[in-house]
N, C-alpha and C. Protein backbone atom coordinates (compact mmCIF):
# COMPACT_ATOMS: atom_id res chain seq x y z
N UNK A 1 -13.45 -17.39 -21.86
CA UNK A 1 -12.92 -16.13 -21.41
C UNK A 1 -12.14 -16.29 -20.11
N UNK A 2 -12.37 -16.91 -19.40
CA UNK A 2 -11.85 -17.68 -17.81
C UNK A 2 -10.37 -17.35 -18.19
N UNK A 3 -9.38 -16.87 -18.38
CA UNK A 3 -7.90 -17.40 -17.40
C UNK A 3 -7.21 -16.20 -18.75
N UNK A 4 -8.33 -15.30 -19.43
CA UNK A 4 -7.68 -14.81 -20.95
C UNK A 4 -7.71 -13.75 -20.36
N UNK A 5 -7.32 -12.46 -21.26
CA UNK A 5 -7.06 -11.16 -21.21
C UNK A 5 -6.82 -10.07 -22.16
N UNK A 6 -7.71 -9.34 -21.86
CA UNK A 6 -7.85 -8.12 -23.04
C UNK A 6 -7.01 -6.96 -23.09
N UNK A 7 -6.51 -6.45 -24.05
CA UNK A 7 -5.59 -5.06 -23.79
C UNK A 7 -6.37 -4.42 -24.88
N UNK A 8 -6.60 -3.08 -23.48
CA UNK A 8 -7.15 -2.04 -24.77
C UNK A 8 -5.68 -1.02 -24.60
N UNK A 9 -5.45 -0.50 -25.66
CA UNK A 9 -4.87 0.85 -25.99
C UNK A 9 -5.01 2.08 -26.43
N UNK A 10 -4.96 3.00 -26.00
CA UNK A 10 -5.35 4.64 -26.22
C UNK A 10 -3.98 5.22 -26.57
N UNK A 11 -3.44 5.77 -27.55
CA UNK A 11 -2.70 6.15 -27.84
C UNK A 11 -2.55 7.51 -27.91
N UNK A 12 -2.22 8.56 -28.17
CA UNK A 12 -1.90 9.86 -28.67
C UNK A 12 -0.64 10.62 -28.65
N UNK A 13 -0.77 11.77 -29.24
CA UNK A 13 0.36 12.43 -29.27
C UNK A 13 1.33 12.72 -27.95
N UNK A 14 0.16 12.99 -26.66
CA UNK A 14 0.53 13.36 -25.26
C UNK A 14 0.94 12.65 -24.41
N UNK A 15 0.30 11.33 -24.89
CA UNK A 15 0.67 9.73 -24.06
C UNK A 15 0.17 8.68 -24.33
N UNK A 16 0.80 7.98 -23.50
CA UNK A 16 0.02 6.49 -24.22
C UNK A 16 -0.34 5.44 -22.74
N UNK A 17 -1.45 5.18 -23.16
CA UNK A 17 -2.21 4.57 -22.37
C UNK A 17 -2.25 2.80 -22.27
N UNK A 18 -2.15 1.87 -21.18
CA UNK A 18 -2.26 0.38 -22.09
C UNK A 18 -3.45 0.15 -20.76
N UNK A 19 -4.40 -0.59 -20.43
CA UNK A 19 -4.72 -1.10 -19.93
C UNK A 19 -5.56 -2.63 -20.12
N UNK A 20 -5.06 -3.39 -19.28
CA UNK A 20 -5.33 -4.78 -19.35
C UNK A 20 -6.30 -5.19 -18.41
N UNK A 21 -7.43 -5.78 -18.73
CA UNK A 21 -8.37 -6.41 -18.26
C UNK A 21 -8.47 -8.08 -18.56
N UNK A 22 -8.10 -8.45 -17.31
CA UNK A 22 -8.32 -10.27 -17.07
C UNK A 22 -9.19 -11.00 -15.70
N UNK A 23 -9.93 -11.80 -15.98
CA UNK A 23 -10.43 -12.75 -15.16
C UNK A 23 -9.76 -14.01 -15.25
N UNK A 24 -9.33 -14.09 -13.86
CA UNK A 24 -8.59 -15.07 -13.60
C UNK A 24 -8.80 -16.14 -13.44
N UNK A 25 -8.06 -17.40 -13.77
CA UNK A 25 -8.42 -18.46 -13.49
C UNK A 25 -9.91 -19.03 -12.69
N UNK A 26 -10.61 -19.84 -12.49
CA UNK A 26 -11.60 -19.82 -11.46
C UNK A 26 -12.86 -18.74 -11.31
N UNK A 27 -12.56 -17.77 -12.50
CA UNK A 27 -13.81 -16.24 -12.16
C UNK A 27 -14.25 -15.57 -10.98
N UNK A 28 -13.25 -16.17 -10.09
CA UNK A 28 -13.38 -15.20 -9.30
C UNK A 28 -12.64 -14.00 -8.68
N UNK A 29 -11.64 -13.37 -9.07
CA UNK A 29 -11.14 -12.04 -9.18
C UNK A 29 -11.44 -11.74 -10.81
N UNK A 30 -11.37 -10.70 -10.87
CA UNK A 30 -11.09 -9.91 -12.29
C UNK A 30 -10.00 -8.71 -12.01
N UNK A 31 -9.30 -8.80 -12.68
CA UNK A 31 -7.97 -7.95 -12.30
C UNK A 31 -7.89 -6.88 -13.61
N UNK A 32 -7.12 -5.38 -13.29
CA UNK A 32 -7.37 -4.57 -14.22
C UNK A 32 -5.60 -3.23 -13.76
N UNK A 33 -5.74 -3.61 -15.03
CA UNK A 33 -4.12 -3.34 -14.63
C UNK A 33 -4.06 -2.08 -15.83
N UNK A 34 -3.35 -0.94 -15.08
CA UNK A 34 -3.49 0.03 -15.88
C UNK A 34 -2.23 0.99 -16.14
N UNK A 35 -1.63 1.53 -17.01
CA UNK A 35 0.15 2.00 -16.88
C UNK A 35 -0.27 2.96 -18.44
N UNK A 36 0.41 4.01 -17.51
CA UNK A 36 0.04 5.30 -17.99
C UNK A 36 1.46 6.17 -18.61
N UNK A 37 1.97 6.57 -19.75
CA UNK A 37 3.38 7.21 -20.06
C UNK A 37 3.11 8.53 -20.14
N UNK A 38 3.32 9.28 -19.53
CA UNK A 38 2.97 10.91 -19.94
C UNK A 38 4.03 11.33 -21.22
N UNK A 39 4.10 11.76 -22.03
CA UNK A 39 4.84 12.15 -23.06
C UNK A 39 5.28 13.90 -22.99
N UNK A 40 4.48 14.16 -22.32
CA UNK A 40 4.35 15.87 -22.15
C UNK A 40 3.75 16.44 -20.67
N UNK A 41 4.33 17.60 -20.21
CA UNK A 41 3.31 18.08 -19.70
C UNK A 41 1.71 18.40 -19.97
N UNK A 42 1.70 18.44 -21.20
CA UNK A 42 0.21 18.07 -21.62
C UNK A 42 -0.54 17.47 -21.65
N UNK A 43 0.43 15.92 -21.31
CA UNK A 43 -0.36 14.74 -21.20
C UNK A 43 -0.69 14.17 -19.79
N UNK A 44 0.10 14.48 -19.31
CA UNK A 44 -0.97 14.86 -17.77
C UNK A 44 -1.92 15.98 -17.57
N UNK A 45 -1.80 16.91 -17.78
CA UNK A 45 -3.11 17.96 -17.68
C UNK A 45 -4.40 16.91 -18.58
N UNK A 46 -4.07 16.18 -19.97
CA UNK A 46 -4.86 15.80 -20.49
C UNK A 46 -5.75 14.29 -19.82
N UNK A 47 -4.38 13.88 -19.34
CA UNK A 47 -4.92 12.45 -18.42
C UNK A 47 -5.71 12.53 -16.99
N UNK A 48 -5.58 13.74 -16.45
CA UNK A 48 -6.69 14.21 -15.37
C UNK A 48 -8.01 14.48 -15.47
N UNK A 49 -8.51 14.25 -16.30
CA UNK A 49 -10.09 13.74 -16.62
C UNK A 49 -10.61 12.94 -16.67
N UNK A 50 -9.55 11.89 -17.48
CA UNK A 50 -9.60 10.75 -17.81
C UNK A 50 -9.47 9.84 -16.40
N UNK A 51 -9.11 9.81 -15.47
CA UNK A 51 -8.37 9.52 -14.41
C UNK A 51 -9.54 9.00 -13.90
N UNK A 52 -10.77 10.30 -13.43
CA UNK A 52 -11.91 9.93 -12.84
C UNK A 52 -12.80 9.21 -13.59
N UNK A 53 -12.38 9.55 -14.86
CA UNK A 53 -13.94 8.40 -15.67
C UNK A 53 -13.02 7.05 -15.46
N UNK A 54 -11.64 7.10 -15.64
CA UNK A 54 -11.16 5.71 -15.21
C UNK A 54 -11.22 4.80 -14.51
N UNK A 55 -11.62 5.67 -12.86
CA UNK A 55 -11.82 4.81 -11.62
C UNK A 55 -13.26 4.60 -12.02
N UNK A 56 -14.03 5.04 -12.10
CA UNK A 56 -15.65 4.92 -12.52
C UNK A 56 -15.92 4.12 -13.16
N UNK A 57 -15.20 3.93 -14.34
CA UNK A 57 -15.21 2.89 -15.07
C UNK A 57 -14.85 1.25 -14.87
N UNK A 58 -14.20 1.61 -14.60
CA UNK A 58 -13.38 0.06 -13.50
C UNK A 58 -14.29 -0.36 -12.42
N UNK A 59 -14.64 0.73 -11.75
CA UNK A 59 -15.63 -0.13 -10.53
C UNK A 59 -16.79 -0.34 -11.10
N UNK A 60 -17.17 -0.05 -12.18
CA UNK A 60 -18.87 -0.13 -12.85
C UNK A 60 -18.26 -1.50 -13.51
N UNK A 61 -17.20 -1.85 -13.83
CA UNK A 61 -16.61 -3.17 -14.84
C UNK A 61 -17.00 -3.93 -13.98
N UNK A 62 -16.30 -3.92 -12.93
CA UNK A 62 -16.03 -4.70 -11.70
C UNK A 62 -17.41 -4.97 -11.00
N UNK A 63 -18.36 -4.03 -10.71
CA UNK A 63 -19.46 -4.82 -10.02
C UNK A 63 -20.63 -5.32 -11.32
N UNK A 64 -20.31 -5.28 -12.29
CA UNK A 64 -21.09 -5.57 -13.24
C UNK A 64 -20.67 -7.18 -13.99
N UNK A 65 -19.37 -7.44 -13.40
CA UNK A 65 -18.75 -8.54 -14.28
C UNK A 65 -19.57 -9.91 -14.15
N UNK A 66 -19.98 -10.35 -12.76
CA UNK A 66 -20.64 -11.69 -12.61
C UNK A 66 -21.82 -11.32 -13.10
N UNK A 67 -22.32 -10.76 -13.51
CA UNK A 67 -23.72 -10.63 -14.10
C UNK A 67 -23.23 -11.03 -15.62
N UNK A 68 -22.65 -10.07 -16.26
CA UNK A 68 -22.24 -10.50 -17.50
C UNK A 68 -22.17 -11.83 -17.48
N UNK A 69 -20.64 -12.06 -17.12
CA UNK A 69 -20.06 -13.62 -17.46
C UNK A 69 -21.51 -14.78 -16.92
N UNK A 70 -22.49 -13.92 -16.34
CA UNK A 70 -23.38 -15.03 -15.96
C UNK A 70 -24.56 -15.43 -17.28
N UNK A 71 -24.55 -13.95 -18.04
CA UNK A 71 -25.89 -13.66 -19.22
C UNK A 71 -24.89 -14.29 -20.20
N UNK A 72 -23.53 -14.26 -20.36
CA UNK A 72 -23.50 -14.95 -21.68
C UNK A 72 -22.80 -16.29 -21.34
N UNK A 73 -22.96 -17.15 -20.09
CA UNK A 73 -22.91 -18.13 -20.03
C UNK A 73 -24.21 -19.00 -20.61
N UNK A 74 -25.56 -18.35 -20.15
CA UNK A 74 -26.72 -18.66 -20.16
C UNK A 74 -27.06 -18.53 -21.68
N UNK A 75 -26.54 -17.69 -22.50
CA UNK A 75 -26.76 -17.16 -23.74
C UNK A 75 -26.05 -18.62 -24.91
N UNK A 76 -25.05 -18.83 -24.56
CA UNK A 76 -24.23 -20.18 -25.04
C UNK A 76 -25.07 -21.40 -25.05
N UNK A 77 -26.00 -21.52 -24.14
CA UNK A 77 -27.02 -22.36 -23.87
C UNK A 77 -28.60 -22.01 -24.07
N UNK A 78 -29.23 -22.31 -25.95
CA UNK A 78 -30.08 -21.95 -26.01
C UNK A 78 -31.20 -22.18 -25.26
N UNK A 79 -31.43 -23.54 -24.72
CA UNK A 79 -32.78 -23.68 -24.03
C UNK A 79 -32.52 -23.12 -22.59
N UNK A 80 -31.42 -22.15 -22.08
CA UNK A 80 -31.49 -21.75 -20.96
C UNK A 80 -31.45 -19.88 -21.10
N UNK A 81 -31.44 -19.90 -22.67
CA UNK A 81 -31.71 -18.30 -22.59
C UNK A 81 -32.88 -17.36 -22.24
N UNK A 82 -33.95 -18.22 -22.65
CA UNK A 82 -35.22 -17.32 -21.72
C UNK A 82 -34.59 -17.27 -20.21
N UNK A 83 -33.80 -17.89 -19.57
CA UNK A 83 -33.80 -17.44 -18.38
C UNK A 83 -32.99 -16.31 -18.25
N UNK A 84 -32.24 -15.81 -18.99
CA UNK A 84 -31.24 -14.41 -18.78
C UNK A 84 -31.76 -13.33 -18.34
N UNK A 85 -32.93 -12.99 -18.27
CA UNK A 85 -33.41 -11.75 -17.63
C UNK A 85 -33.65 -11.63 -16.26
N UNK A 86 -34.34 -13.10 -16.18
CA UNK A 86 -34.82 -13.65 -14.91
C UNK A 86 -33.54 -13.60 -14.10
N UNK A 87 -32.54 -13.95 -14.58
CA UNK A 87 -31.21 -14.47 -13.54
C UNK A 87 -29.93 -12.94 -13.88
N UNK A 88 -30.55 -12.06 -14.53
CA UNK A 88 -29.87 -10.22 -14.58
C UNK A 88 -30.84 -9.84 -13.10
N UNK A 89 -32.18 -10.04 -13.07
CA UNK A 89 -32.76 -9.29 -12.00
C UNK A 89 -32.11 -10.14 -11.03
N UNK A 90 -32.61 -11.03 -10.48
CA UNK A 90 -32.26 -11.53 -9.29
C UNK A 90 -30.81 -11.44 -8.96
N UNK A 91 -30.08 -10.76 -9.95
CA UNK A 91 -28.73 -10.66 -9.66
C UNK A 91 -28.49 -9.11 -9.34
N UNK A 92 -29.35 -8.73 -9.61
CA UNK A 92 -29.41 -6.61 -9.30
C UNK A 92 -30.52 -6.82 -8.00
N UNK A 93 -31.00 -7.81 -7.63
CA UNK A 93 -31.79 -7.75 -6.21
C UNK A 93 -32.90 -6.96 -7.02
N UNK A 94 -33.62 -7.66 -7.88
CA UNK A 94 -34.81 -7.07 -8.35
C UNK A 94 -35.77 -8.21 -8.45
N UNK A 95 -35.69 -9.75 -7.97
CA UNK A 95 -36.38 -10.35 -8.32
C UNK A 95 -37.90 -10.88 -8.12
N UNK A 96 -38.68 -11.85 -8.07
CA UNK A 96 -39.78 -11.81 -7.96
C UNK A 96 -40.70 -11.12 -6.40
N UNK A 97 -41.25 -10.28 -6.07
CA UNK A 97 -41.68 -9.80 -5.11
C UNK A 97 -42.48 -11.01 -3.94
N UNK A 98 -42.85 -12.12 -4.53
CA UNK A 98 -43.19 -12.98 -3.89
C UNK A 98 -42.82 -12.93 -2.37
N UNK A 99 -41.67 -13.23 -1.94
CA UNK A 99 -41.48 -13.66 -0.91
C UNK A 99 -41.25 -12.27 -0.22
N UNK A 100 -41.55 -11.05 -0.30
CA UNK A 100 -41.31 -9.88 0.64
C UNK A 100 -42.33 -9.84 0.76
């Protein structure tokens, strides 16, 4: 997945939507590129909803991504998949209480 890139598309009558999601080279940015055509005045009244679940969405992508790319690194590697839960908590700062 490293250096590739996804395009989703939303289409409709009012506008059309493209947005591209890539992790770049190295995994460490993830970039999210988004371009919006209004077709109508309708399609902005209609894209102003969308707007806020958009930013919401993107930053929930975005602080969620090294966890992912970390569970299905671990997942690719069966004798290291019991550890995927173990290494989701300690990555949400949930891990063993031991040392507090």
């Amino acid at each position: 997945m490293l250096g590739s890139e996804a395009l989703i598309i939303d289409d409709d009558e009012k506008l059309t939507v493209r947005i591209g999601v890539a992790l770049l080279p190295g995994g460490e940015l993830l970039q999210v590129t988004t371009a919006v055509k209004y077709r109508s005045v309708r399609g902005r009244l209609a894209f102003a909803p969308r707007r806020l679940m958009h930013a919401a969405a993107v930053n929930t992508l975005a602080r969620r991504a090294p966890t992912t790319l970390r569970r299905r690194a671990l997942a690719r590697n069966p004798a290291a998949a019991s550890l995927t839960g173990q290494v989701s908590r300690k990555a949400l700062g949930r891990g063993s209480s031991a040392g507090r």
